[in-house]
PDB file of N, CA and C in Angstrom:
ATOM      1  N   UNK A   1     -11.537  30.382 -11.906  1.00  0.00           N
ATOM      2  CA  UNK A   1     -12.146  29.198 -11.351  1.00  0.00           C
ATOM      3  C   UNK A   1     -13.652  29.444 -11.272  1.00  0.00           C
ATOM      4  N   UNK A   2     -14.475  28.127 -11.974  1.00  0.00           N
ATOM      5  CA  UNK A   2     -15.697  28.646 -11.455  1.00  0.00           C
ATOM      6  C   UNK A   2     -16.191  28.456 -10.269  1.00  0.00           C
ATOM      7  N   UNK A   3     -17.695  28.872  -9.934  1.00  0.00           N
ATOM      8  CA  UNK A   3     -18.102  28.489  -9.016  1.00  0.00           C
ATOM      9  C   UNK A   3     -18.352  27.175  -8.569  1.00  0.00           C
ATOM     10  N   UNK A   4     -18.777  26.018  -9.661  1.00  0.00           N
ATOM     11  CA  UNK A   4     -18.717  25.187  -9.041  1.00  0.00           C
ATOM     12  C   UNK A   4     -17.592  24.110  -8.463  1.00  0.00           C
ATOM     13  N   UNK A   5     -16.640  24.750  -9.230  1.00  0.00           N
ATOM     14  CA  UNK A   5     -14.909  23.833  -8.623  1.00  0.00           C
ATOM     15  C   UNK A   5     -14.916  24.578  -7.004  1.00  0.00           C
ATOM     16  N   UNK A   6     -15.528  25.579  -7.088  1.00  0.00           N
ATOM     17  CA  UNK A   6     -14.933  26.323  -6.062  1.00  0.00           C
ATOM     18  C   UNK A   6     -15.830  26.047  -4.592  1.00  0.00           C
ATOM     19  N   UNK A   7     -17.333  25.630  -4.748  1.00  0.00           N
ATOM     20  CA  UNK A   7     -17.797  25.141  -3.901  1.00  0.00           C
ATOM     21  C   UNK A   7     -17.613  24.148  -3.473  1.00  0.00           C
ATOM     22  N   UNK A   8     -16.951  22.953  -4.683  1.00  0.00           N
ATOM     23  CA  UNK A   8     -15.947  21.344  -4.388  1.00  0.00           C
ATOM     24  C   UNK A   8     -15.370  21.775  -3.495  1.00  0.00           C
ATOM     25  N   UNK A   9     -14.202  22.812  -3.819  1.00  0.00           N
ATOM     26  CA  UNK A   9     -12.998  23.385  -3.137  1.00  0.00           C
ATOM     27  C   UNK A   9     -13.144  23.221  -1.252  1.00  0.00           C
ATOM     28  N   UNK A  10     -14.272  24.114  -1.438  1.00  0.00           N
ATOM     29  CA  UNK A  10     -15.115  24.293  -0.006  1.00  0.00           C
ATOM     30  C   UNK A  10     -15.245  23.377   0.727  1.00  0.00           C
ATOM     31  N   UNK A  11     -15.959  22.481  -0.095  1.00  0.00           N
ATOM     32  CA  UNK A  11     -16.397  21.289   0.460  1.00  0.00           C
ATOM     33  C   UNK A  11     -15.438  19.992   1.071  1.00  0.00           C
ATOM     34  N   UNK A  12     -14.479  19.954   0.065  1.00  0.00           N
ATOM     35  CA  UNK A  12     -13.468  19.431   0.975  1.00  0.00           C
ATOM     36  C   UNK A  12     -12.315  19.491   1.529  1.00  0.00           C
ATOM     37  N   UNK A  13     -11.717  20.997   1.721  1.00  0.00           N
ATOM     38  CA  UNK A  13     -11.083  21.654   2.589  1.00  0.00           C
ATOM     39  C   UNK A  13     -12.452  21.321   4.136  1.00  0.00           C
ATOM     40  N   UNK A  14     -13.419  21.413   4.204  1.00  0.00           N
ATOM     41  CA  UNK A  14     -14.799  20.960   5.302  1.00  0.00           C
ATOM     42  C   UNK A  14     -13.943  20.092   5.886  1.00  0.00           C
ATOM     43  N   UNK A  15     -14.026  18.735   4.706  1.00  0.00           N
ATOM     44  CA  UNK A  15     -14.038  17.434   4.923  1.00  0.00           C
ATOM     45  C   UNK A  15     -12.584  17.098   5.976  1.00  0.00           C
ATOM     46  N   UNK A  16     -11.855  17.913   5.147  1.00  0.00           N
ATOM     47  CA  UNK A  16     -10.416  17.106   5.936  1.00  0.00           C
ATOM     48  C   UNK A  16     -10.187  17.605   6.971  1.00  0.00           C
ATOM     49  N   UNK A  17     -10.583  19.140   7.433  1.00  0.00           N
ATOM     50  CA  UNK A  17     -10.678  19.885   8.378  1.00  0.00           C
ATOM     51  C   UNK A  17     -11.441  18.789   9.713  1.00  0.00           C
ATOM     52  N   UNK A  18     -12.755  18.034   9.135  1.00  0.00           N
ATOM     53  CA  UNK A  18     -13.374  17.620  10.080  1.00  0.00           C
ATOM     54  C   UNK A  18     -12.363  16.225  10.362  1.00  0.00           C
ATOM     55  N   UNK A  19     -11.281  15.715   9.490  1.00  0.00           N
ATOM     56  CA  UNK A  19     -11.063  14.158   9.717  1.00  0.00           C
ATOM     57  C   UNK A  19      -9.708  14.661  10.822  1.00  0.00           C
ATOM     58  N   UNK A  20      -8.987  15.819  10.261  1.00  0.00           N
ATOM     59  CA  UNK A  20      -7.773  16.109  11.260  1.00  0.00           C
ATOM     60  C   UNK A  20      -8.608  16.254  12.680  1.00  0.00           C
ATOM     61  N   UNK A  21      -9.684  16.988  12.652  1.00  0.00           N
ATOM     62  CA  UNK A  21     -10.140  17.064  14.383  1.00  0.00           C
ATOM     63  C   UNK A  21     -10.114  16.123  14.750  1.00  0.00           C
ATOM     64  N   UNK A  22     -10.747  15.150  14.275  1.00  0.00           N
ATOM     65  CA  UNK A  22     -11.410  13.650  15.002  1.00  0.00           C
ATOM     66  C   UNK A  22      -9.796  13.184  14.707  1.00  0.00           C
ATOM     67  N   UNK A  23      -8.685  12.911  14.260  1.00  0.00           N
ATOM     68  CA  UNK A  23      -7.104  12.579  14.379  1.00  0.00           C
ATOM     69  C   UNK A  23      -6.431  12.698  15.560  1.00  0.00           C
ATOM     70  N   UNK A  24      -6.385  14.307  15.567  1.00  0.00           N
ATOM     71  CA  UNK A  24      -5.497  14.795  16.872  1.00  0.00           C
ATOM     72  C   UNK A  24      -5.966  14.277  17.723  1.00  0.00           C
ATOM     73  N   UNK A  25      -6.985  13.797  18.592  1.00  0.00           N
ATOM     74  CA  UNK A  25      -6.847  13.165  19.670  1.00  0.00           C
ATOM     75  C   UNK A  25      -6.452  12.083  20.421  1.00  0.00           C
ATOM     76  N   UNK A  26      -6.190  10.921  19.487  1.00  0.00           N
ATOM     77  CA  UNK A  26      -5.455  10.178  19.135  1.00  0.00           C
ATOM     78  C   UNK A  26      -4.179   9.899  19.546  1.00  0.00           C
ATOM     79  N   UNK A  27      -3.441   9.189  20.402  1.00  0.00           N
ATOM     80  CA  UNK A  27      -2.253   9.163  21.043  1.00  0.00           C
ATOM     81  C   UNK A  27      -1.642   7.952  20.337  1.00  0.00           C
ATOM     82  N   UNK A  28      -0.630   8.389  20.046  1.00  0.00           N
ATOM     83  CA  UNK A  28       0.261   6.517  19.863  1.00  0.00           C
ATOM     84  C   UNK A  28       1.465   6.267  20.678  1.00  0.00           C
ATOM     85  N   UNK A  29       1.200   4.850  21.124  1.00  0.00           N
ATOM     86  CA  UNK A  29       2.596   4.639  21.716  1.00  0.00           C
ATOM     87  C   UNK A  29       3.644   4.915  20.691  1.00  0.00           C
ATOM     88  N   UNK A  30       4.804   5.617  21.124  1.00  0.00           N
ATOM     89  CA  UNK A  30       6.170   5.567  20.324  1.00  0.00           C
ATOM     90  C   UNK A  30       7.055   4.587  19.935  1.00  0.00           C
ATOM     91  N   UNK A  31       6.434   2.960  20.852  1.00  0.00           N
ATOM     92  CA  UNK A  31       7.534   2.004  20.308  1.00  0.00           C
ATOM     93  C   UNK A  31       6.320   1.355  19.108  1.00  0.00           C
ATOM     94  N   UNK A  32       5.468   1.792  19.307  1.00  0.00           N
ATOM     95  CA  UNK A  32       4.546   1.160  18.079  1.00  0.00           C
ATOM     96  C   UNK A  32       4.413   2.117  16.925  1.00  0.00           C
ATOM     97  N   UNK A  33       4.998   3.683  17.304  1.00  0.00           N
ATOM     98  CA  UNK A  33       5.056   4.235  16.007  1.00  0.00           C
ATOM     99  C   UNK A  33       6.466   3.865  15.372  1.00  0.00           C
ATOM    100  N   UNK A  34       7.331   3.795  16.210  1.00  0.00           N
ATOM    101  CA  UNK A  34       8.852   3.583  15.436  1.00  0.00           C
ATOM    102  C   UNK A  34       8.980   2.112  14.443  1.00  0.00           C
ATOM    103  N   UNK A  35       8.208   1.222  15.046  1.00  0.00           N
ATOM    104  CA  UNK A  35       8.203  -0.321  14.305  1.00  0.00           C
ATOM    105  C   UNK A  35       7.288   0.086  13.103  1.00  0.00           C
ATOM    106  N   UNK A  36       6.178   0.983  13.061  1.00  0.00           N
ATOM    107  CA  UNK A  36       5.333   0.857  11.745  1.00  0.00           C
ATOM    108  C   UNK A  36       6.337   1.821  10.814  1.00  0.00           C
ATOM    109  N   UNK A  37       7.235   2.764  11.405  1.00  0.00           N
ATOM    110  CA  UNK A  37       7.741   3.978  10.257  1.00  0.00           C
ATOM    111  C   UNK A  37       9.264   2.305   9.775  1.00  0.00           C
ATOM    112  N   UNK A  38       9.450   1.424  10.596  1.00  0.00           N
ATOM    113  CA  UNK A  38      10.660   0.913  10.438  1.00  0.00           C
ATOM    114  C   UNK A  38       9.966  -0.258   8.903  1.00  0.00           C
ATOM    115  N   UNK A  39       8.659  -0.415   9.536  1.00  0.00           N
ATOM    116  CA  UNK A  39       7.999  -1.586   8.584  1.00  0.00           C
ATOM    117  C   UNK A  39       7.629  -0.665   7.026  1.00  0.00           C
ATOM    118  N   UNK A  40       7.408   0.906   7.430  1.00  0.00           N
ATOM    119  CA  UNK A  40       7.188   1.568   5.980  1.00  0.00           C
ATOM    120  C   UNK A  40       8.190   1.566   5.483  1.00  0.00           C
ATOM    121  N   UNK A  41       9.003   1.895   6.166  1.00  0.00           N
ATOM    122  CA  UNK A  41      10.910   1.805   5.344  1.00  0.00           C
ATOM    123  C   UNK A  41      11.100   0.635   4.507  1.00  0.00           C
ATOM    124  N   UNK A  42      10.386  -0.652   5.163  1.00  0.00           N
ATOM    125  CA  UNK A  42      11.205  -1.849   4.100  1.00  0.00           C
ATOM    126  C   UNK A  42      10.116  -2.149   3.232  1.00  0.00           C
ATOM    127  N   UNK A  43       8.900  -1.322   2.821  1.00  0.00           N
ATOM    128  CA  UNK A  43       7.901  -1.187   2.087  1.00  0.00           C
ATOM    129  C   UNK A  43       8.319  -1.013   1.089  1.00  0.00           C
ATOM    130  N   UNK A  44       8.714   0.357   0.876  1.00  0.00           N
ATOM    131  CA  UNK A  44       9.377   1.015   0.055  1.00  0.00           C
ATOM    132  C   UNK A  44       9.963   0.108  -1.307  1.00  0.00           C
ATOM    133  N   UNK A  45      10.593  -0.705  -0.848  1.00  0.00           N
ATOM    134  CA  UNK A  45      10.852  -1.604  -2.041  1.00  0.00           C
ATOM    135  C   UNK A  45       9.791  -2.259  -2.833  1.00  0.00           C
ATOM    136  N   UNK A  46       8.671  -2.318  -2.189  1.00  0.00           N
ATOM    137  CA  UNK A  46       7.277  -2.546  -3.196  1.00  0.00           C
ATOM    138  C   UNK A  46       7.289  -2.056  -4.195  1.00  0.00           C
ATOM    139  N   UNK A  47       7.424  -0.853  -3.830  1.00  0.00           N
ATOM    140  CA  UNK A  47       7.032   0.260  -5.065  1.00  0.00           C
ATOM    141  C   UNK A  47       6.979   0.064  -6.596  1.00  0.00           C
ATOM    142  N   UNK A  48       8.695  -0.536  -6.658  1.00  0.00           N
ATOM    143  CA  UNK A  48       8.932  -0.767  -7.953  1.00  0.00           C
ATOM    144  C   UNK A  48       8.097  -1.778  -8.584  1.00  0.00           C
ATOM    145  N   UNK A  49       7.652  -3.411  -7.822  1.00  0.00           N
ATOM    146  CA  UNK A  49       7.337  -3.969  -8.353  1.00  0.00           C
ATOM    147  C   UNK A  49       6.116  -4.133  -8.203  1.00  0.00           C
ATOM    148  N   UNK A  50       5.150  -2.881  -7.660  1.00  0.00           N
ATOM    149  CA  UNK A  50       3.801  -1.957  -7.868  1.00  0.00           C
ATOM    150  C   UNK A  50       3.589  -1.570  -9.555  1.00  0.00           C
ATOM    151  N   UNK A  51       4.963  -0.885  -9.693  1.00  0.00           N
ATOM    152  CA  UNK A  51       4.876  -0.073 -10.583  1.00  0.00           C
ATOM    153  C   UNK A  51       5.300  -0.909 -11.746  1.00  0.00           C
ATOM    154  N   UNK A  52       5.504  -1.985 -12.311  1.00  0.00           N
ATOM    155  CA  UNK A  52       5.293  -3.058 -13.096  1.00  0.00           C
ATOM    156  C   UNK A  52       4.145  -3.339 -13.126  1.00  0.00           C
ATOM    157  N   UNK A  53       3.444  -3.993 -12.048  1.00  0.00           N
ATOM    158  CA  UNK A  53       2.001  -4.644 -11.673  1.00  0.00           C
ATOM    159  C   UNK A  53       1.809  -3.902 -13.039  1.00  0.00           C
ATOM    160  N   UNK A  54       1.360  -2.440 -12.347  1.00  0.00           N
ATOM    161  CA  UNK A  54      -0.061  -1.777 -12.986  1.00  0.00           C
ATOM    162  C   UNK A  54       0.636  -1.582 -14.342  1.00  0.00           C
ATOM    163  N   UNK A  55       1.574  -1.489 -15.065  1.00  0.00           N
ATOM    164  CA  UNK A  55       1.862  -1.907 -16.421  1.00  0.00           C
ATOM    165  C   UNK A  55       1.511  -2.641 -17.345  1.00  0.00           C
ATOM    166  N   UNK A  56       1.776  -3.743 -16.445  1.00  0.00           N
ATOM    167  CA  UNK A  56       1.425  -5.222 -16.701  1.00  0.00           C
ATOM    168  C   UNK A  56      -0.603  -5.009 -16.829  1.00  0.00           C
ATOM    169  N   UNK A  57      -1.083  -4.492 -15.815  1.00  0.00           N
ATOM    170  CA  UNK A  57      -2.655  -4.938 -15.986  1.00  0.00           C
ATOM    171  C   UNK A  57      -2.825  -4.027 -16.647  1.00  0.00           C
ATOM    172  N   UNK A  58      -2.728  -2.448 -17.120  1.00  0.00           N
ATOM    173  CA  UNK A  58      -3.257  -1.803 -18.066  1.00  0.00           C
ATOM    174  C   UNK A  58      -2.967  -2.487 -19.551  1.00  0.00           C
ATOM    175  N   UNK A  59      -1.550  -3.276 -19.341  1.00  0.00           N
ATOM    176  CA  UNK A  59      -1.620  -3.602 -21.099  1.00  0.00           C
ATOM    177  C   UNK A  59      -2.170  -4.599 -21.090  1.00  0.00           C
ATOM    178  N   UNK A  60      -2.839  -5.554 -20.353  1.00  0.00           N
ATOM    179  CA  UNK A  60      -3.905  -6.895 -20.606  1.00  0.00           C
ATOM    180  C   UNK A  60      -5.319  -6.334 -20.879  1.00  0.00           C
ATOM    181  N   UNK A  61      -5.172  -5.102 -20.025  1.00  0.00           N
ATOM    182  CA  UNK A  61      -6.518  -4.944 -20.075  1.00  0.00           C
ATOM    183  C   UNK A  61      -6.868  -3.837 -21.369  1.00  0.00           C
ATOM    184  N   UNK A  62      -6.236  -2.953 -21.758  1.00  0.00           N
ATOM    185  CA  UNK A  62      -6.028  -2.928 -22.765  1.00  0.00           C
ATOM    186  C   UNK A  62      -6.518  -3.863 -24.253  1.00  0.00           C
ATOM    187  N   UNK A  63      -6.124  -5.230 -24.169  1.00  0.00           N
ATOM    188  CA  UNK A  63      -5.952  -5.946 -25.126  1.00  0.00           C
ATOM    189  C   UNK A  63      -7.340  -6.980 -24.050  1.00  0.00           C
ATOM    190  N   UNK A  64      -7.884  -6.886 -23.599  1.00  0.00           N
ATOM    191  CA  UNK A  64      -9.252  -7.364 -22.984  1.00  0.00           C
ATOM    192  C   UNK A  64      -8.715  -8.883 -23.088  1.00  0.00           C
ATOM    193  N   UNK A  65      -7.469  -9.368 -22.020  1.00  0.00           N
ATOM    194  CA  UNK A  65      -7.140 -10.669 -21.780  1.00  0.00           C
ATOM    195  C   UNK A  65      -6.769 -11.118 -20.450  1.00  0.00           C
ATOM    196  N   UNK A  66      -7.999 -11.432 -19.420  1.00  0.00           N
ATOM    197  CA  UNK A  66      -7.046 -11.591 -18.513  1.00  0.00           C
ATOM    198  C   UNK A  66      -6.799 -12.893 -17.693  1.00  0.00           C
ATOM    199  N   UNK A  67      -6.794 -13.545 -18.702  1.00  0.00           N
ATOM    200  CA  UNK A  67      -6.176 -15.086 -17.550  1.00  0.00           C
ATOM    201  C   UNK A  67      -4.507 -15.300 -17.680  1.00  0.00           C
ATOM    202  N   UNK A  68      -3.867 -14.582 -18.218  1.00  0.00           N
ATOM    203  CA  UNK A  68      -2.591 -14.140 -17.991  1.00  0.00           C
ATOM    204  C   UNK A  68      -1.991 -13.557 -16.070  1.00  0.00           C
ATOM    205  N   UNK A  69      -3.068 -12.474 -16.287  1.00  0.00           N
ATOM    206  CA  UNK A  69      -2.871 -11.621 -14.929  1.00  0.00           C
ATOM    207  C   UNK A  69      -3.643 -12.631 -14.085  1.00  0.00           C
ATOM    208  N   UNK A  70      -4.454 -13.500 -14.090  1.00  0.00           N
ATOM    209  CA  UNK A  70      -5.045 -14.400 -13.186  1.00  0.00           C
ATOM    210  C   UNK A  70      -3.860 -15.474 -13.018  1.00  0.00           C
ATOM    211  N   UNK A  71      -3.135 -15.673 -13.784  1.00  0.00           N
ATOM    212  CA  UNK A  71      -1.658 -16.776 -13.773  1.00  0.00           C
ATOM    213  C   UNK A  71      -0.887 -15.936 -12.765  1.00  0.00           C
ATOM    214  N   UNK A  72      -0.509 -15.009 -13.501  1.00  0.00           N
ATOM    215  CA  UNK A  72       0.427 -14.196 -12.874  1.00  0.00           C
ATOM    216  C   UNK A  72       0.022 -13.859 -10.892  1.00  0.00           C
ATOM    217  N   UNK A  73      -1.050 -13.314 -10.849  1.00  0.00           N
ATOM    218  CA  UNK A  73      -1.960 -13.271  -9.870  1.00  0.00           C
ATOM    219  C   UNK A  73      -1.776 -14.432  -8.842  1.00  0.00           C
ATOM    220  N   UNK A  74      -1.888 -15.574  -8.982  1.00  0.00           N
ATOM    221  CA  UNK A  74      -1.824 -16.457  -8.220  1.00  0.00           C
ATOM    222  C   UNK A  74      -0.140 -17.029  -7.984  1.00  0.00           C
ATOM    223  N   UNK A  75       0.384 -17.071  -9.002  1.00  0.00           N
ATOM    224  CA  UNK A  75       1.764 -17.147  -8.993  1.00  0.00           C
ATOM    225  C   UNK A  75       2.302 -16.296  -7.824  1.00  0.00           C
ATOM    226  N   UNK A  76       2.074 -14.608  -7.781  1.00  0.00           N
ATOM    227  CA  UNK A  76       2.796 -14.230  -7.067  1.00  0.00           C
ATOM    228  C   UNK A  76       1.957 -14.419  -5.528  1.00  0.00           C
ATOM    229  N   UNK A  77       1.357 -14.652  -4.899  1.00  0.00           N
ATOM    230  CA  UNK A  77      -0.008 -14.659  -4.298  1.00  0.00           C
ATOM    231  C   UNK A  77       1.437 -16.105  -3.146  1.00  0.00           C
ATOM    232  N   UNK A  78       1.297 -16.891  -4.057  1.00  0.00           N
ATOM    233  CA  UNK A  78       2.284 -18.537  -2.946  1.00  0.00           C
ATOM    234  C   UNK A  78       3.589 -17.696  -3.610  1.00  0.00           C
ATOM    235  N   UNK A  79       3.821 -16.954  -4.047  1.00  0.00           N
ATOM    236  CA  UNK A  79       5.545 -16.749  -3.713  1.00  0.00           C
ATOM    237  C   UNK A  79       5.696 -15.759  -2.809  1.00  0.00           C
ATOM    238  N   UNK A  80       5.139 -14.825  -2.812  1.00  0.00           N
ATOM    239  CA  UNK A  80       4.295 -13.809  -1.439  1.00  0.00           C
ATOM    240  C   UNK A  80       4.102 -14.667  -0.245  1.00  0.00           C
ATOM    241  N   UNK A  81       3.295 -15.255  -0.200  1.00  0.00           N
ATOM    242  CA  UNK A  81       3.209 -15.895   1.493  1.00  0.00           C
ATOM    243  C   UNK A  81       4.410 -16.921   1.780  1.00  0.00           C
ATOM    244  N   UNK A  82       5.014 -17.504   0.992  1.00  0.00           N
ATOM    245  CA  UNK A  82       6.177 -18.423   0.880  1.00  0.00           C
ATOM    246  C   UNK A  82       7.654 -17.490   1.301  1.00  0.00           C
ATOM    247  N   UNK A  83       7.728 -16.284   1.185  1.00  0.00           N
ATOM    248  CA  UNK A  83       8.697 -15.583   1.078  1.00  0.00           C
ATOM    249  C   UNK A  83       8.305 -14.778   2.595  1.00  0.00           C
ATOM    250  N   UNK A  84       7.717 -14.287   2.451  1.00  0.00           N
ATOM    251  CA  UNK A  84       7.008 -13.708   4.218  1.00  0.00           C
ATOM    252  C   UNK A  84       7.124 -15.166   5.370  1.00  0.00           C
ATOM    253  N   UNK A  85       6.945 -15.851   4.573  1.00  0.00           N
ATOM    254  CA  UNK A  85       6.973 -17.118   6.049  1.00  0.00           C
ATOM    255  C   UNK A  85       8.256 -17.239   6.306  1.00  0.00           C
ATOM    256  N   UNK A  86       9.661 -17.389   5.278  1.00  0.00           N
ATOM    257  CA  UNK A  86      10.802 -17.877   5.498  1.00  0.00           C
ATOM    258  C   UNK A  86      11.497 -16.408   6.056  1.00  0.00           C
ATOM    259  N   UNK A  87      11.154 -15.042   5.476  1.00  0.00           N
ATOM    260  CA  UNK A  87      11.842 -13.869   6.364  1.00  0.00           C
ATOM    261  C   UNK A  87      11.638 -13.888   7.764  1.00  0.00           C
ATOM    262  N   UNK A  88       9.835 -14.118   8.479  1.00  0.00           N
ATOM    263  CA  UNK A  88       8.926 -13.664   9.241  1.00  0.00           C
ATOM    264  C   UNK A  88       9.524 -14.720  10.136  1.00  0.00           C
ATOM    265  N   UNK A  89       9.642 -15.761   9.714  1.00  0.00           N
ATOM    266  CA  UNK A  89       9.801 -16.989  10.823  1.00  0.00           C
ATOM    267  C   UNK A  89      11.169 -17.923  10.774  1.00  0.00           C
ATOM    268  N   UNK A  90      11.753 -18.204   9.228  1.00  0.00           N
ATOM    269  CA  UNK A  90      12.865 -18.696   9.871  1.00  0.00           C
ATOM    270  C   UNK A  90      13.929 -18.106   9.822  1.00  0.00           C
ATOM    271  N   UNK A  91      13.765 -16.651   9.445  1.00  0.00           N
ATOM    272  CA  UNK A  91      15.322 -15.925   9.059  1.00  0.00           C
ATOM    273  C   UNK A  91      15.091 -14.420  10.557  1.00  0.00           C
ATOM    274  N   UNK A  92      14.091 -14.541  11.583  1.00  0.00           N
ATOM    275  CA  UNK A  92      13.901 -14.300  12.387  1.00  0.00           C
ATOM    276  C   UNK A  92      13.873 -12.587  12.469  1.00  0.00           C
ATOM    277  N   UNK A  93      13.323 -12.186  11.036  1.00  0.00           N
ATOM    278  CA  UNK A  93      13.441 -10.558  10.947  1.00  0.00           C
ATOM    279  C   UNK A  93      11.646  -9.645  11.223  1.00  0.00           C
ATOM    280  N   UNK A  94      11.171 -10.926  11.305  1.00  0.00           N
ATOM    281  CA  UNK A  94      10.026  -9.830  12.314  1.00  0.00           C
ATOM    282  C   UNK A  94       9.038  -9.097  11.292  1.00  0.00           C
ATOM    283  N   UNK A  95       8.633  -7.868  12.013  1.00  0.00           N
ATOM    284  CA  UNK A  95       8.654  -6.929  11.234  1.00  0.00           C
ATOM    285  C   UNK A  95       9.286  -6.432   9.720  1.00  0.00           C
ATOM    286  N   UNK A  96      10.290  -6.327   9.709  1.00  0.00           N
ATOM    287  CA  UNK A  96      11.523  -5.995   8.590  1.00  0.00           C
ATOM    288  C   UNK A  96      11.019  -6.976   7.479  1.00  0.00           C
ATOM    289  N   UNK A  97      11.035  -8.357   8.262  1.00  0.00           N
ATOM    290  CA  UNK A  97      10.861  -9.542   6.792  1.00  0.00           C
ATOM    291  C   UNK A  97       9.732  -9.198   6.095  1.00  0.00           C
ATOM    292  N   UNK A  98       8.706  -9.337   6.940  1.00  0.00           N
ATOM    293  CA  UNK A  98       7.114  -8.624   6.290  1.00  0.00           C
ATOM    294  C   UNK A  98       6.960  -7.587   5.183  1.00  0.00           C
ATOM    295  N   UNK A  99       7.591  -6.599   6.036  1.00  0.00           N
ATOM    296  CA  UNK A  99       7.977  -5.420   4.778  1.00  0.00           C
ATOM    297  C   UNK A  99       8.222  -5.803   3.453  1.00  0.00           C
ATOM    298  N   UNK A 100       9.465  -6.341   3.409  1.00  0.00           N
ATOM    299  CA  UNK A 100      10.994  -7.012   2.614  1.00  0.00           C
ATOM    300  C   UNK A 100       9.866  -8.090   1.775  1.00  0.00           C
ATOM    301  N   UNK A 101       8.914  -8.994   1.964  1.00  0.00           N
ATOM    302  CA  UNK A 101       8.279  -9.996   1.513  1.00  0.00           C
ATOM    303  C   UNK A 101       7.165  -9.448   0.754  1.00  0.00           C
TER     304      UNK A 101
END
């Protein structure tokens, strides 16, 4: 390794060292940590259709076209807030729907 990866190295082993100090002090209520680990749980299902997205925009962009992904973009944009409103509010799942939407 050279030296200069190795002074990077240094430098931000520093950095995170200084962000965990300023962290730990930090208290959370436990019914507000259990609802955000319950809301990451129904996240999780993003993922997959994350992992399309960026498929989808490297091969437009790729091919330097993007009012496709601007269609697409807005399309999912009202089926997104349309789908969060009917979990969030009339199917009465809260948290969970948000995730799930």
């Amino acid at each position: 390794m050279d030296t200069q990866q190795r002074k990077e190295d240094v430098e931000v082993f520093a950095e995170v060292k200084k962000l965990l100090a300023l962290a730990m002090p930090l208290i959370q209520d436990p019914e507000i940590a259990a609802e955000a680990g319950n809301y990451a749980g129904f996240m999780i299902l993003s993922i997959f259709a994350y992992g399309l997205l960026e498929c989808q925009v490297k091969f437009l962009q790729a091919q330097n076209n993007v009012k496709p992904m601007m269609f697409t973009t807005v399309i999912t944009l009202l089926l997104h807030v349309l789908s969060c409103w009917i979990l969030v509010l009339k199917a009465s799942l809260g948290s969970k729907g948000a995730g799930s939407g």
